[in-house]
PDB file of N, CA and C in Angstrom:
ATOM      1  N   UNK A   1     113.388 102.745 137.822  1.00  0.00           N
ATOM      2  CA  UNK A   1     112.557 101.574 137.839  1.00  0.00           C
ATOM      3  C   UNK A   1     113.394 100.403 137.329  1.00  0.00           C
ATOM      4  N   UNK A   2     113.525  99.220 138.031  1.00  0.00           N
ATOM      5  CA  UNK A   2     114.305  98.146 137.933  1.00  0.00           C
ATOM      6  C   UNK A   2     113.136  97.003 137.211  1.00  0.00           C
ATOM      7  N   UNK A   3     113.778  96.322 136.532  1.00  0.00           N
ATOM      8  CA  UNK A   3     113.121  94.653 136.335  1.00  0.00           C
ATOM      9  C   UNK A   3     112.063  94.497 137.555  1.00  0.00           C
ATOM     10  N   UNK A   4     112.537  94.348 138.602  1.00  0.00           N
ATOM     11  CA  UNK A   4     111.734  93.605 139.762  1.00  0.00           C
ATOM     12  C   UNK A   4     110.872  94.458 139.689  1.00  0.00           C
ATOM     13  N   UNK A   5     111.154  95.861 139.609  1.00  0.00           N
ATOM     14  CA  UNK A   5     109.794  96.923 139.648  1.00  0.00           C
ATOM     15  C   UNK A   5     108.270  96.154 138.875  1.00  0.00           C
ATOM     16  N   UNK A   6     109.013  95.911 137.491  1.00  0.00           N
ATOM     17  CA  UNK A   6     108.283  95.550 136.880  1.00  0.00           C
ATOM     18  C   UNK A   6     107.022  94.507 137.296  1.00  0.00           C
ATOM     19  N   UNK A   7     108.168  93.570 137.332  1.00  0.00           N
ATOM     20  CA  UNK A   7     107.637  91.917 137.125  1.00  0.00           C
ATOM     21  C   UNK A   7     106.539  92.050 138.837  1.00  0.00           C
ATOM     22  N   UNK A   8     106.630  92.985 139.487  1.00  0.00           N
ATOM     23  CA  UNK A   8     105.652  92.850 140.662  1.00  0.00           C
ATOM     24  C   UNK A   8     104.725  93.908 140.463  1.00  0.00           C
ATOM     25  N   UNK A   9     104.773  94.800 139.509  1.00  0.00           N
ATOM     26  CA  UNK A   9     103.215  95.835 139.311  1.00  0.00           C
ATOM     27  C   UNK A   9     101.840  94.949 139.482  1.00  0.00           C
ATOM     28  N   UNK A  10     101.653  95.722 139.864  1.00  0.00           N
ATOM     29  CA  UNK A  10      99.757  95.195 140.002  1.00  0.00           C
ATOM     30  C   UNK A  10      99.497  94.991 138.387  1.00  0.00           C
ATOM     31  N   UNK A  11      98.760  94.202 137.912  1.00  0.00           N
ATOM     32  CA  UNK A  11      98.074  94.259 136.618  1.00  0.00           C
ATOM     33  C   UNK A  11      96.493  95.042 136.778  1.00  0.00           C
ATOM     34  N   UNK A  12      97.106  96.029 135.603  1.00  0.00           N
ATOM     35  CA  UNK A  12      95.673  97.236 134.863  1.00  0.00           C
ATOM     36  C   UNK A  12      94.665  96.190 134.719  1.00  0.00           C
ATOM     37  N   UNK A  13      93.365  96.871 134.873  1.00  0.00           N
ATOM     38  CA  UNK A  13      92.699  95.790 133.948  1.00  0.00           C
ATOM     39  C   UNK A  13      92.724  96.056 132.449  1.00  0.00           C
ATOM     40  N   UNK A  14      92.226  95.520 132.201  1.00  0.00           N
ATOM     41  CA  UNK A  14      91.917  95.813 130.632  1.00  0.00           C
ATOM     42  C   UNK A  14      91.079  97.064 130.327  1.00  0.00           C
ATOM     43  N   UNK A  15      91.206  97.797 129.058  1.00  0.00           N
ATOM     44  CA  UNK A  15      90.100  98.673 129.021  1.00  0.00           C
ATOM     45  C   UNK A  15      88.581  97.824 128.007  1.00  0.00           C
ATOM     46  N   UNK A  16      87.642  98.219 128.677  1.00  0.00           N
ATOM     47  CA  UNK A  16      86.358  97.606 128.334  1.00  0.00           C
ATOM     48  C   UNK A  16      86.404  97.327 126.820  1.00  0.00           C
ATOM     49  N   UNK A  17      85.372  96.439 126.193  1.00  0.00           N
ATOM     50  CA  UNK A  17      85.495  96.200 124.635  1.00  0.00           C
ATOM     51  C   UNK A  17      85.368  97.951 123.869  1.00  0.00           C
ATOM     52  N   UNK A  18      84.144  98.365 124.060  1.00  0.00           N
ATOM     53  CA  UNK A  18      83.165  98.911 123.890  1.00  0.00           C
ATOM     54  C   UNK A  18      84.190 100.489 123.430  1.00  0.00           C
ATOM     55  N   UNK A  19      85.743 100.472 124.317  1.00  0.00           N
ATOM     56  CA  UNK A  19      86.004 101.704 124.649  1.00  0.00           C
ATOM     57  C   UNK A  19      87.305 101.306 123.381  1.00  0.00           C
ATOM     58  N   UNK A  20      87.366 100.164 123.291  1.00  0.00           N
ATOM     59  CA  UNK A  20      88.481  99.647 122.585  1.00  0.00           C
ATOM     60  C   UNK A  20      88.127  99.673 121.175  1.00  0.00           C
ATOM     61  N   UNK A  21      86.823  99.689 120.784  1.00  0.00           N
ATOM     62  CA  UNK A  21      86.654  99.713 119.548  1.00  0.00           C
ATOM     63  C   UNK A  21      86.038 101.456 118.795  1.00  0.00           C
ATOM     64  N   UNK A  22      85.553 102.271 120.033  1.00  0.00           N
ATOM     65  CA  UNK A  22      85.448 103.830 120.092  1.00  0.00           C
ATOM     66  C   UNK A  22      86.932 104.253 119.546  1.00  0.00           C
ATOM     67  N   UNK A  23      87.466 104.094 120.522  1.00  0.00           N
ATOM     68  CA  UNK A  23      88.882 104.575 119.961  1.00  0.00           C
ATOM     69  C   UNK A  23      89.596 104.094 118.860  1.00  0.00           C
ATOM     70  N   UNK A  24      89.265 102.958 118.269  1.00  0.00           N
ATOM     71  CA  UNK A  24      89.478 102.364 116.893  1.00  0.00           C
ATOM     72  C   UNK A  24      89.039 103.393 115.824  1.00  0.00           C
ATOM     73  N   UNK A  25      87.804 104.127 116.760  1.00  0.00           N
ATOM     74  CA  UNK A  25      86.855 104.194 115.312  1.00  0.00           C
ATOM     75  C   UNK A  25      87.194 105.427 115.039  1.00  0.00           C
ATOM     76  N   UNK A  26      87.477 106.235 116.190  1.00  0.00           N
ATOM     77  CA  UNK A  26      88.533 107.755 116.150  1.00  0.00           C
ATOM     78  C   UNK A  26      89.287 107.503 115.350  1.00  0.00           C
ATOM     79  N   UNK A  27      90.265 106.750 115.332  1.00  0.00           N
ATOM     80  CA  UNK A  27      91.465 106.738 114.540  1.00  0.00           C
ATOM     81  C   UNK A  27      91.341 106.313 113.259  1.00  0.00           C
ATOM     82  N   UNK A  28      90.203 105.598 113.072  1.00  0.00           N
ATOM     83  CA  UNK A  28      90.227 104.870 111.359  1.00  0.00           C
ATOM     84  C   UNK A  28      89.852 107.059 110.805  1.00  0.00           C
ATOM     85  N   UNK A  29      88.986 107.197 111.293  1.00  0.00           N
ATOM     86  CA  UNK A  29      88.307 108.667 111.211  1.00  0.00           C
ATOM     87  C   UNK A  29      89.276 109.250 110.805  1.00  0.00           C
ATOM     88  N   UNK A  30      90.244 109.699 111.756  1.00  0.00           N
ATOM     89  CA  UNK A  30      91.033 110.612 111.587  1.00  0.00           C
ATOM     90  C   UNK A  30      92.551 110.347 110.517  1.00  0.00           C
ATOM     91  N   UNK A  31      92.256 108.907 110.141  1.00  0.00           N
ATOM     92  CA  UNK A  31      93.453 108.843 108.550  1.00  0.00           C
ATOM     93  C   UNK A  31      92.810 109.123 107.609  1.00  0.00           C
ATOM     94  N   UNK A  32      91.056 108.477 107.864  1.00  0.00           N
ATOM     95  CA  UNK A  32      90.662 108.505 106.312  1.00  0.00           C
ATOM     96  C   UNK A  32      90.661 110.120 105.698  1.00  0.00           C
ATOM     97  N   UNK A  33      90.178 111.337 106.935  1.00  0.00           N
ATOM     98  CA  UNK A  33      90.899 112.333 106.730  1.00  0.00           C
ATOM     99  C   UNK A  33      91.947 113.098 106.489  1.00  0.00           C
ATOM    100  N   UNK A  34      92.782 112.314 106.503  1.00  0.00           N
ATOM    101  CA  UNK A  34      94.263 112.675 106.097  1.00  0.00           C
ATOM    102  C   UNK A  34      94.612 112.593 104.880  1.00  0.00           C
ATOM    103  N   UNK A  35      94.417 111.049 104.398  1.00  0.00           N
ATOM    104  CA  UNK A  35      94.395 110.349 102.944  1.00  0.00           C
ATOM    105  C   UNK A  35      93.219 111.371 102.172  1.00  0.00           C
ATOM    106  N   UNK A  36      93.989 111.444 101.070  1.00  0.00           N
ATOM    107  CA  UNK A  36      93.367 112.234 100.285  1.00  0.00           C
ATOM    108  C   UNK A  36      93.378 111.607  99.002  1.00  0.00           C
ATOM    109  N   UNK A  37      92.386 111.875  97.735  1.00  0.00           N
ATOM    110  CA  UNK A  37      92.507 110.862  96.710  1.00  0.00           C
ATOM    111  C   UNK A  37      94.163 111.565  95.442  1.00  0.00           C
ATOM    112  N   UNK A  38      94.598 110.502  94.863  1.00  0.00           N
ATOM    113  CA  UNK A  38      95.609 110.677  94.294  1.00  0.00           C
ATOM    114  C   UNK A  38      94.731 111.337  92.907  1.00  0.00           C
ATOM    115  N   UNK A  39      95.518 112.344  92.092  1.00  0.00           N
ATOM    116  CA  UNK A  39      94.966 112.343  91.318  1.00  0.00           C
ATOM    117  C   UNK A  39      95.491 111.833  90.052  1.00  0.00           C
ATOM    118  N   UNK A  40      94.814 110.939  89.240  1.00  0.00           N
ATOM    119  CA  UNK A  40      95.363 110.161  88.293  1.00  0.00           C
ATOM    120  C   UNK A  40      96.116 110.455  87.125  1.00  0.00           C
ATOM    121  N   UNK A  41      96.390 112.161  87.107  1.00  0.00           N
ATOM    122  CA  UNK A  41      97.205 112.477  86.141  1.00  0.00           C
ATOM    123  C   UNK A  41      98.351 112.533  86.927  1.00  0.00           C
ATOM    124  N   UNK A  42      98.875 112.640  88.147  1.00  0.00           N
ATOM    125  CA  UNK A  42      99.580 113.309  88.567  1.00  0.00           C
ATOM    126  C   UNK A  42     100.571 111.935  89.104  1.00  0.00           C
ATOM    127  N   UNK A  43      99.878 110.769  88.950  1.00  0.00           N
ATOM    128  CA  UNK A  43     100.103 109.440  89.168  1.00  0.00           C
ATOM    129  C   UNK A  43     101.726 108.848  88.266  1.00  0.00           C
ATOM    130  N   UNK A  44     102.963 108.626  88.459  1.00  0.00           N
ATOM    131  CA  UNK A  44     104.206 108.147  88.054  1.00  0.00           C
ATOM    132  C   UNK A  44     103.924 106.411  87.943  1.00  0.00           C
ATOM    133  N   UNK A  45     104.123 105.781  86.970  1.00  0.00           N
ATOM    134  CA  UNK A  45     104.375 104.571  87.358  1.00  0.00           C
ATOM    135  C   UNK A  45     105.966 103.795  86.731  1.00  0.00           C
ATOM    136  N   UNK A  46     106.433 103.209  87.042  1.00  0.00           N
ATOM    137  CA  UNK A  46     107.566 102.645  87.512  1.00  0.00           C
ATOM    138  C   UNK A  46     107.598 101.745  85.759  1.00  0.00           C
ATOM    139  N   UNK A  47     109.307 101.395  85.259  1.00  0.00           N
ATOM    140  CA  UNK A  47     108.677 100.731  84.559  1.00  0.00           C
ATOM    141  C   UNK A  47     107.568  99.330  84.544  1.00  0.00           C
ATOM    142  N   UNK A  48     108.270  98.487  85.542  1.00  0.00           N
ATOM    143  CA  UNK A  48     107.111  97.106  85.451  1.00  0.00           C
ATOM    144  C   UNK A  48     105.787  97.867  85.216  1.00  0.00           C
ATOM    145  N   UNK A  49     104.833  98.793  86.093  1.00  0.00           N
ATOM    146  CA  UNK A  49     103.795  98.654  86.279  1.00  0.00           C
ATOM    147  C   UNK A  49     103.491  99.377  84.927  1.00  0.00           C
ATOM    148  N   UNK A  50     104.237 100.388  84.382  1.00  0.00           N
ATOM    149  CA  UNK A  50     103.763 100.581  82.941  1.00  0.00           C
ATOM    150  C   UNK A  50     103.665  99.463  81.663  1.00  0.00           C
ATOM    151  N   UNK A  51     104.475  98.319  81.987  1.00  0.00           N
ATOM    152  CA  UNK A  51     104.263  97.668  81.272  1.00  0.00           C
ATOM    153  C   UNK A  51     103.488  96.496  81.529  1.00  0.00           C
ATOM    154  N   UNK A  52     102.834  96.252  82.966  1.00  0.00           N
ATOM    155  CA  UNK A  52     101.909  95.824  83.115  1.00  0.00           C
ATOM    156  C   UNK A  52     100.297  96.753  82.289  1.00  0.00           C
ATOM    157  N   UNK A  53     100.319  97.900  82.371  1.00  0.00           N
ATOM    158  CA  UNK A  53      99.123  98.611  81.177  1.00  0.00           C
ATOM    159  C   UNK A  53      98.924  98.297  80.079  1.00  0.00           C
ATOM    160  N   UNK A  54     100.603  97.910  80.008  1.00  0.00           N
ATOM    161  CA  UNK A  54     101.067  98.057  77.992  1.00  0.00           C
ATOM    162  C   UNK A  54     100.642  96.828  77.733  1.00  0.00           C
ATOM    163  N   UNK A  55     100.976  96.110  79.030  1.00  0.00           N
ATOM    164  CA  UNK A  55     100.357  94.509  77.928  1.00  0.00           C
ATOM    165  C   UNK A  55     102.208  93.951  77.848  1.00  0.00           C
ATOM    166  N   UNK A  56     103.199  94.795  78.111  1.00  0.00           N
ATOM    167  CA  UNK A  56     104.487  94.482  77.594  1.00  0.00           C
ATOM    168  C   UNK A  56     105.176  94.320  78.731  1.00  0.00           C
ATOM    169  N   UNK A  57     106.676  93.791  78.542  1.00  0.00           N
ATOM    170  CA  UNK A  57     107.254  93.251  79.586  1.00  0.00           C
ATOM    171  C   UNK A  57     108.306  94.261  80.148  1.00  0.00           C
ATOM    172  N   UNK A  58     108.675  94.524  81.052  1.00  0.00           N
ATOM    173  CA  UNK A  58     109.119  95.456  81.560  1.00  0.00           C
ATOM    174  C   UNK A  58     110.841  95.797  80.903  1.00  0.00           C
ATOM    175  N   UNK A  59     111.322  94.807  80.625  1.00  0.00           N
ATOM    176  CA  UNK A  59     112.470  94.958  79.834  1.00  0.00           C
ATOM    177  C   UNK A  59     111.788  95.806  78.231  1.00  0.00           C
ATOM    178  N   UNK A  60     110.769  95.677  78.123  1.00  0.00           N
ATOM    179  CA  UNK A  60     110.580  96.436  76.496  1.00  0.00           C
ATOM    180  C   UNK A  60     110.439  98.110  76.788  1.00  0.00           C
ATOM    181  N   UNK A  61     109.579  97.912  78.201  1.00  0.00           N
ATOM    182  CA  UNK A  61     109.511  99.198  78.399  1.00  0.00           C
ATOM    183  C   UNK A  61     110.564 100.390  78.566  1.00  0.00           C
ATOM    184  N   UNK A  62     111.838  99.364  79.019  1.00  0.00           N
ATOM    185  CA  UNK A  62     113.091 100.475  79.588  1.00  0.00           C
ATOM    186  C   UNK A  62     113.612 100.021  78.599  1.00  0.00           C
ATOM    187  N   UNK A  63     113.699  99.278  77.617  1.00  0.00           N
ATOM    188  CA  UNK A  63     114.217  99.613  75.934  1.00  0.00           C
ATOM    189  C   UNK A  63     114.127 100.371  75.419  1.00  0.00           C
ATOM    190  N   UNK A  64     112.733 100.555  75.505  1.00  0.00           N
ATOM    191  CA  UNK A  64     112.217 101.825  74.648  1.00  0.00           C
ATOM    192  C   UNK A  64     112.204 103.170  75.062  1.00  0.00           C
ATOM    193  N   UNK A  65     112.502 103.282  76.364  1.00  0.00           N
ATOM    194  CA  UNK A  65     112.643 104.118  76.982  1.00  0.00           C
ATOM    195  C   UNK A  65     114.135 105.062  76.878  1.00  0.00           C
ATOM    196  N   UNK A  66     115.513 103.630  76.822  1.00  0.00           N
ATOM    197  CA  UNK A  66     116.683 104.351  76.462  1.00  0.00           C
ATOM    198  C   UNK A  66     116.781 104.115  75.397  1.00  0.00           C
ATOM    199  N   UNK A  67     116.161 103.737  74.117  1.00  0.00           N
ATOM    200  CA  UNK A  67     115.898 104.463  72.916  1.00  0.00           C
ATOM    201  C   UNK A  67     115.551 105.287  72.243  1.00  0.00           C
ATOM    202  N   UNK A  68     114.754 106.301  73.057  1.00  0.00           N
ATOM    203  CA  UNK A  68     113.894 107.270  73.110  1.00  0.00           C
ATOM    204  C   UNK A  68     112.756 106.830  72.137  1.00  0.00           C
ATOM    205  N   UNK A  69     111.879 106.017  72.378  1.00  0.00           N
ATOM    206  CA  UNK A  69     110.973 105.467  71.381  1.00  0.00           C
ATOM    207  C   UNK A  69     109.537 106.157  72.091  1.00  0.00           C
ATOM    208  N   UNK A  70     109.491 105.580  73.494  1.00  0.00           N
ATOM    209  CA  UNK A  70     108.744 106.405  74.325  1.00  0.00           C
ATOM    210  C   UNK A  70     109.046 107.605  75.114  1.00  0.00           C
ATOM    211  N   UNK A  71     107.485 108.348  75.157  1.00  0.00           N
ATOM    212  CA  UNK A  71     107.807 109.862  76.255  1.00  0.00           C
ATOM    213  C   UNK A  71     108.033 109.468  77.664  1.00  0.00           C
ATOM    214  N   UNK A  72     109.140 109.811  78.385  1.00  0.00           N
ATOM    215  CA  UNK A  72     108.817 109.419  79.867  1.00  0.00           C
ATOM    216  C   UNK A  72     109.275 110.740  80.734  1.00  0.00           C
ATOM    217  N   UNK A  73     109.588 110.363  81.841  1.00  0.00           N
ATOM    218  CA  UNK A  73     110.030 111.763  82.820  1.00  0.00           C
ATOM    219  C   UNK A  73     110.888 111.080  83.745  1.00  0.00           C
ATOM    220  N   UNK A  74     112.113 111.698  84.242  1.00  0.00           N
ATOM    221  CA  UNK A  74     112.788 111.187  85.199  1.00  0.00           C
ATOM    222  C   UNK A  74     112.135 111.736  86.815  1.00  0.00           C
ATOM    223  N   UNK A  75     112.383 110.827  87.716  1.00  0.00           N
ATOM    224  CA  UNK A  75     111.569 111.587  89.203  1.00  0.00           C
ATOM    225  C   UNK A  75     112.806 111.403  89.610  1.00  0.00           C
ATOM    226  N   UNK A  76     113.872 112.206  89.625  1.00  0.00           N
ATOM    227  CA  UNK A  76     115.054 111.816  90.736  1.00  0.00           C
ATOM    228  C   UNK A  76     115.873 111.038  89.303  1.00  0.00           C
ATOM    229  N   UNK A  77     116.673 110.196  89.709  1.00  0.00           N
ATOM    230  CA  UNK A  77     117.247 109.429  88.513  1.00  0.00           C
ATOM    231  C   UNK A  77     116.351 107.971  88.245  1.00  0.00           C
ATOM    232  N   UNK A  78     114.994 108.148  88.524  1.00  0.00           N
ATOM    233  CA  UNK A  78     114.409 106.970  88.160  1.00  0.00           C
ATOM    234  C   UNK A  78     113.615 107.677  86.855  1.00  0.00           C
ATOM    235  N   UNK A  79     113.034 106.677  85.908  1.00  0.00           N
ATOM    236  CA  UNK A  79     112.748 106.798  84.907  1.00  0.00           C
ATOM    237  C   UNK A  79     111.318 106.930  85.051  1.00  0.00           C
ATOM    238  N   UNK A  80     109.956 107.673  84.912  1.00  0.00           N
ATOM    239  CA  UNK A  80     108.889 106.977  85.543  1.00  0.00           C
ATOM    240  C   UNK A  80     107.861 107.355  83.632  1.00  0.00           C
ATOM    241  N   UNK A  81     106.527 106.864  83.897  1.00  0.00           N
ATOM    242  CA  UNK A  81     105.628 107.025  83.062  1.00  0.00           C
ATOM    243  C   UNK A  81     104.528 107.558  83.527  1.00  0.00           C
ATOM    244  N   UNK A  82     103.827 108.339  82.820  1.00  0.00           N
ATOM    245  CA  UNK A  82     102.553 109.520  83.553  1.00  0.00           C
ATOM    246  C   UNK A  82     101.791 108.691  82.327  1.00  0.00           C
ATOM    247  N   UNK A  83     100.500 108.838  82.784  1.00  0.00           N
ATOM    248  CA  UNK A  83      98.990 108.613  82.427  1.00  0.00           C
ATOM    249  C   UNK A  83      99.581 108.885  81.262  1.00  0.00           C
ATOM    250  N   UNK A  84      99.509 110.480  80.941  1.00  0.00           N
ATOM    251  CA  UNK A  84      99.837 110.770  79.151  1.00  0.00           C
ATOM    252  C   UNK A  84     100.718 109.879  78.422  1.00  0.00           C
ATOM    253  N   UNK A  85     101.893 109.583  79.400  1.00  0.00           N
ATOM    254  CA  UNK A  85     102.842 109.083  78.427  1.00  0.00           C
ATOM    255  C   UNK A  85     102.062 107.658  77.737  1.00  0.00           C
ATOM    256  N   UNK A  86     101.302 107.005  79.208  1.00  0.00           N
ATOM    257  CA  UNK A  86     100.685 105.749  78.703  1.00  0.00           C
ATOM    258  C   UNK A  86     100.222 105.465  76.766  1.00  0.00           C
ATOM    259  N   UNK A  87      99.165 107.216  77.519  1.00  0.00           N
ATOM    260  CA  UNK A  87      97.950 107.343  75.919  1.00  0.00           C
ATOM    261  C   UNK A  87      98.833 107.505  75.081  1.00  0.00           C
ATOM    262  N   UNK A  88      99.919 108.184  75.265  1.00  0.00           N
ATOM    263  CA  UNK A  88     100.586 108.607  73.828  1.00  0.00           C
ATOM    264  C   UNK A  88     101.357 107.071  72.846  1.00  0.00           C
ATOM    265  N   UNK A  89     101.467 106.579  73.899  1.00  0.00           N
ATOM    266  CA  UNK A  89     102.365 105.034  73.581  1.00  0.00           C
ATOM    267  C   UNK A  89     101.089 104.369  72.491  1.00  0.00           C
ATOM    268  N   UNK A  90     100.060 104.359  73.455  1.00  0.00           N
ATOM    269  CA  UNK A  90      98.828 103.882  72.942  1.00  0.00           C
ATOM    270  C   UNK A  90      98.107 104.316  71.625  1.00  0.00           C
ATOM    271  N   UNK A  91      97.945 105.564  71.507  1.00  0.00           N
ATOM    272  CA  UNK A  91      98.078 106.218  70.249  1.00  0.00           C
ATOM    273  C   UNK A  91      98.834 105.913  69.285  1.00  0.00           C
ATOM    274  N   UNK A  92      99.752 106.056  69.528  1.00  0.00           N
ATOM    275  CA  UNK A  92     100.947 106.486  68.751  1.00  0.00           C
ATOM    276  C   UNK A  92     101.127 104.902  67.708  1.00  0.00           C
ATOM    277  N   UNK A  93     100.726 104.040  68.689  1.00  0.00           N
ATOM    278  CA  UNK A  93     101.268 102.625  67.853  1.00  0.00           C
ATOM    279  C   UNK A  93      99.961 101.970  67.168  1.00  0.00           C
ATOM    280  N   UNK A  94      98.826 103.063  66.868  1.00  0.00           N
ATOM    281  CA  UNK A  94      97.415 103.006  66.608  1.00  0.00           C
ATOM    282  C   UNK A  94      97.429 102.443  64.543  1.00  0.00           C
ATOM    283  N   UNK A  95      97.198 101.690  63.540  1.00  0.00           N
ATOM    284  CA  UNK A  95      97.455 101.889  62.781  1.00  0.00           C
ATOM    285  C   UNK A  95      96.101 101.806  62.050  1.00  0.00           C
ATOM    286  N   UNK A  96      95.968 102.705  60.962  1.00  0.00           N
ATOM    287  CA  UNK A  96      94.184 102.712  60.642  1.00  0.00           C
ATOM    288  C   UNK A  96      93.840 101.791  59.336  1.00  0.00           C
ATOM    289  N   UNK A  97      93.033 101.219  58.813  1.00  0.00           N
ATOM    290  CA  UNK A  97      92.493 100.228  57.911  1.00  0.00           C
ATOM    291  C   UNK A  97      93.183 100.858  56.466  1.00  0.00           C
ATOM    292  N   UNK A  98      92.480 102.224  56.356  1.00  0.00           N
ATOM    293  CA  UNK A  98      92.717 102.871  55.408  1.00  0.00           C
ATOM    294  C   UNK A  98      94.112 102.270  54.738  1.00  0.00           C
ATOM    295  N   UNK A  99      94.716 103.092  55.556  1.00  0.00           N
ATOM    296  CA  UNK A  99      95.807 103.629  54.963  1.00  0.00           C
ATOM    297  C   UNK A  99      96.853 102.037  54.726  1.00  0.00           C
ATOM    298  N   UNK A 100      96.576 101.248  55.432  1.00  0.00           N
ATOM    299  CA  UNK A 100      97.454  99.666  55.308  1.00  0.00           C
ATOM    300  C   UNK A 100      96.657  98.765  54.774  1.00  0.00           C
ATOM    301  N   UNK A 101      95.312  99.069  54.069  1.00  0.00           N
ATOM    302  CA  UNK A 101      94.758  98.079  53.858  1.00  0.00           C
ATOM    303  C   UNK A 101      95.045  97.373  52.177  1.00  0.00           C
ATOM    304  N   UNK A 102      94.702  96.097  52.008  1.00  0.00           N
ATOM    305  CA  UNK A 102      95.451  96.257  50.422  1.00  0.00           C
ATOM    306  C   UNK A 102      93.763  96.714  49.686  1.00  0.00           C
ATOM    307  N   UNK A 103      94.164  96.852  48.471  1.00  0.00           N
ATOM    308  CA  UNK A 103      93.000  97.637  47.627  1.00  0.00           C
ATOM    309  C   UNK A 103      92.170  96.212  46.884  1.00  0.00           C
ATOM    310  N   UNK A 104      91.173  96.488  46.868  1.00  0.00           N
ATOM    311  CA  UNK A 104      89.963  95.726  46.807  1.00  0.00           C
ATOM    312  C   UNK A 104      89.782  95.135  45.263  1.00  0.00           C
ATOM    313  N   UNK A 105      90.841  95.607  44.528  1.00  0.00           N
ATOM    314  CA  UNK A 105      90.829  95.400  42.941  1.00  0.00           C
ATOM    315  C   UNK A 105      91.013  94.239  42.304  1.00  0.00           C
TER     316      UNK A 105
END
């Protein structure tokens, strides 16, 4: 089949609206079946987006990270943060009334 083949085909018509949006609707169908929900422990986040949680800037996060200040996990040679590691950060830097408070005397 040459160019000229082309440029002289008869033109298809179109396929009807009706059939155009059926077959849309197959296909939205058949990803949303595919996609499956992530489950949120199982979830890695990168440093920025952990330190978008933290409230902190992404340079503090990979500070603390090759300081060993925080828990993290490598995925490959990237550095990542799991849900836990989040709570534990969160915890961990928790400080209670008690024990820092000055005495009432």
């Amino acid at each position: 089949m040459t160019r000229t083949d082309l440029a002289h085909a008869p033109e298809e018509t179109p396929p009807a609206l009706d059939t155009l949006i059926e077959r849309l609707a197959v296909a939205v169908e058949a990803l949303t079946q595919q996609m499956r929900p992530v489950d949120p422990e199982l979830q890695c986040y990168t440093p920025a987006e952990a330190g978008d949680l933290l409230r902190k800037t992404e340079n503090w996060v990979v500070e603390a990270m090759q300081d060993r200040r925080v828990p993290f996990t490598y995925i490959g040679k990237s550095p990542r943060m799991t849900s836990a590691h989040i709570r534990w950060v969160l915890a961990n830097g928790e400080l209670t009334p008690g024990r820092y408070a000055k005495s009432a005397a």
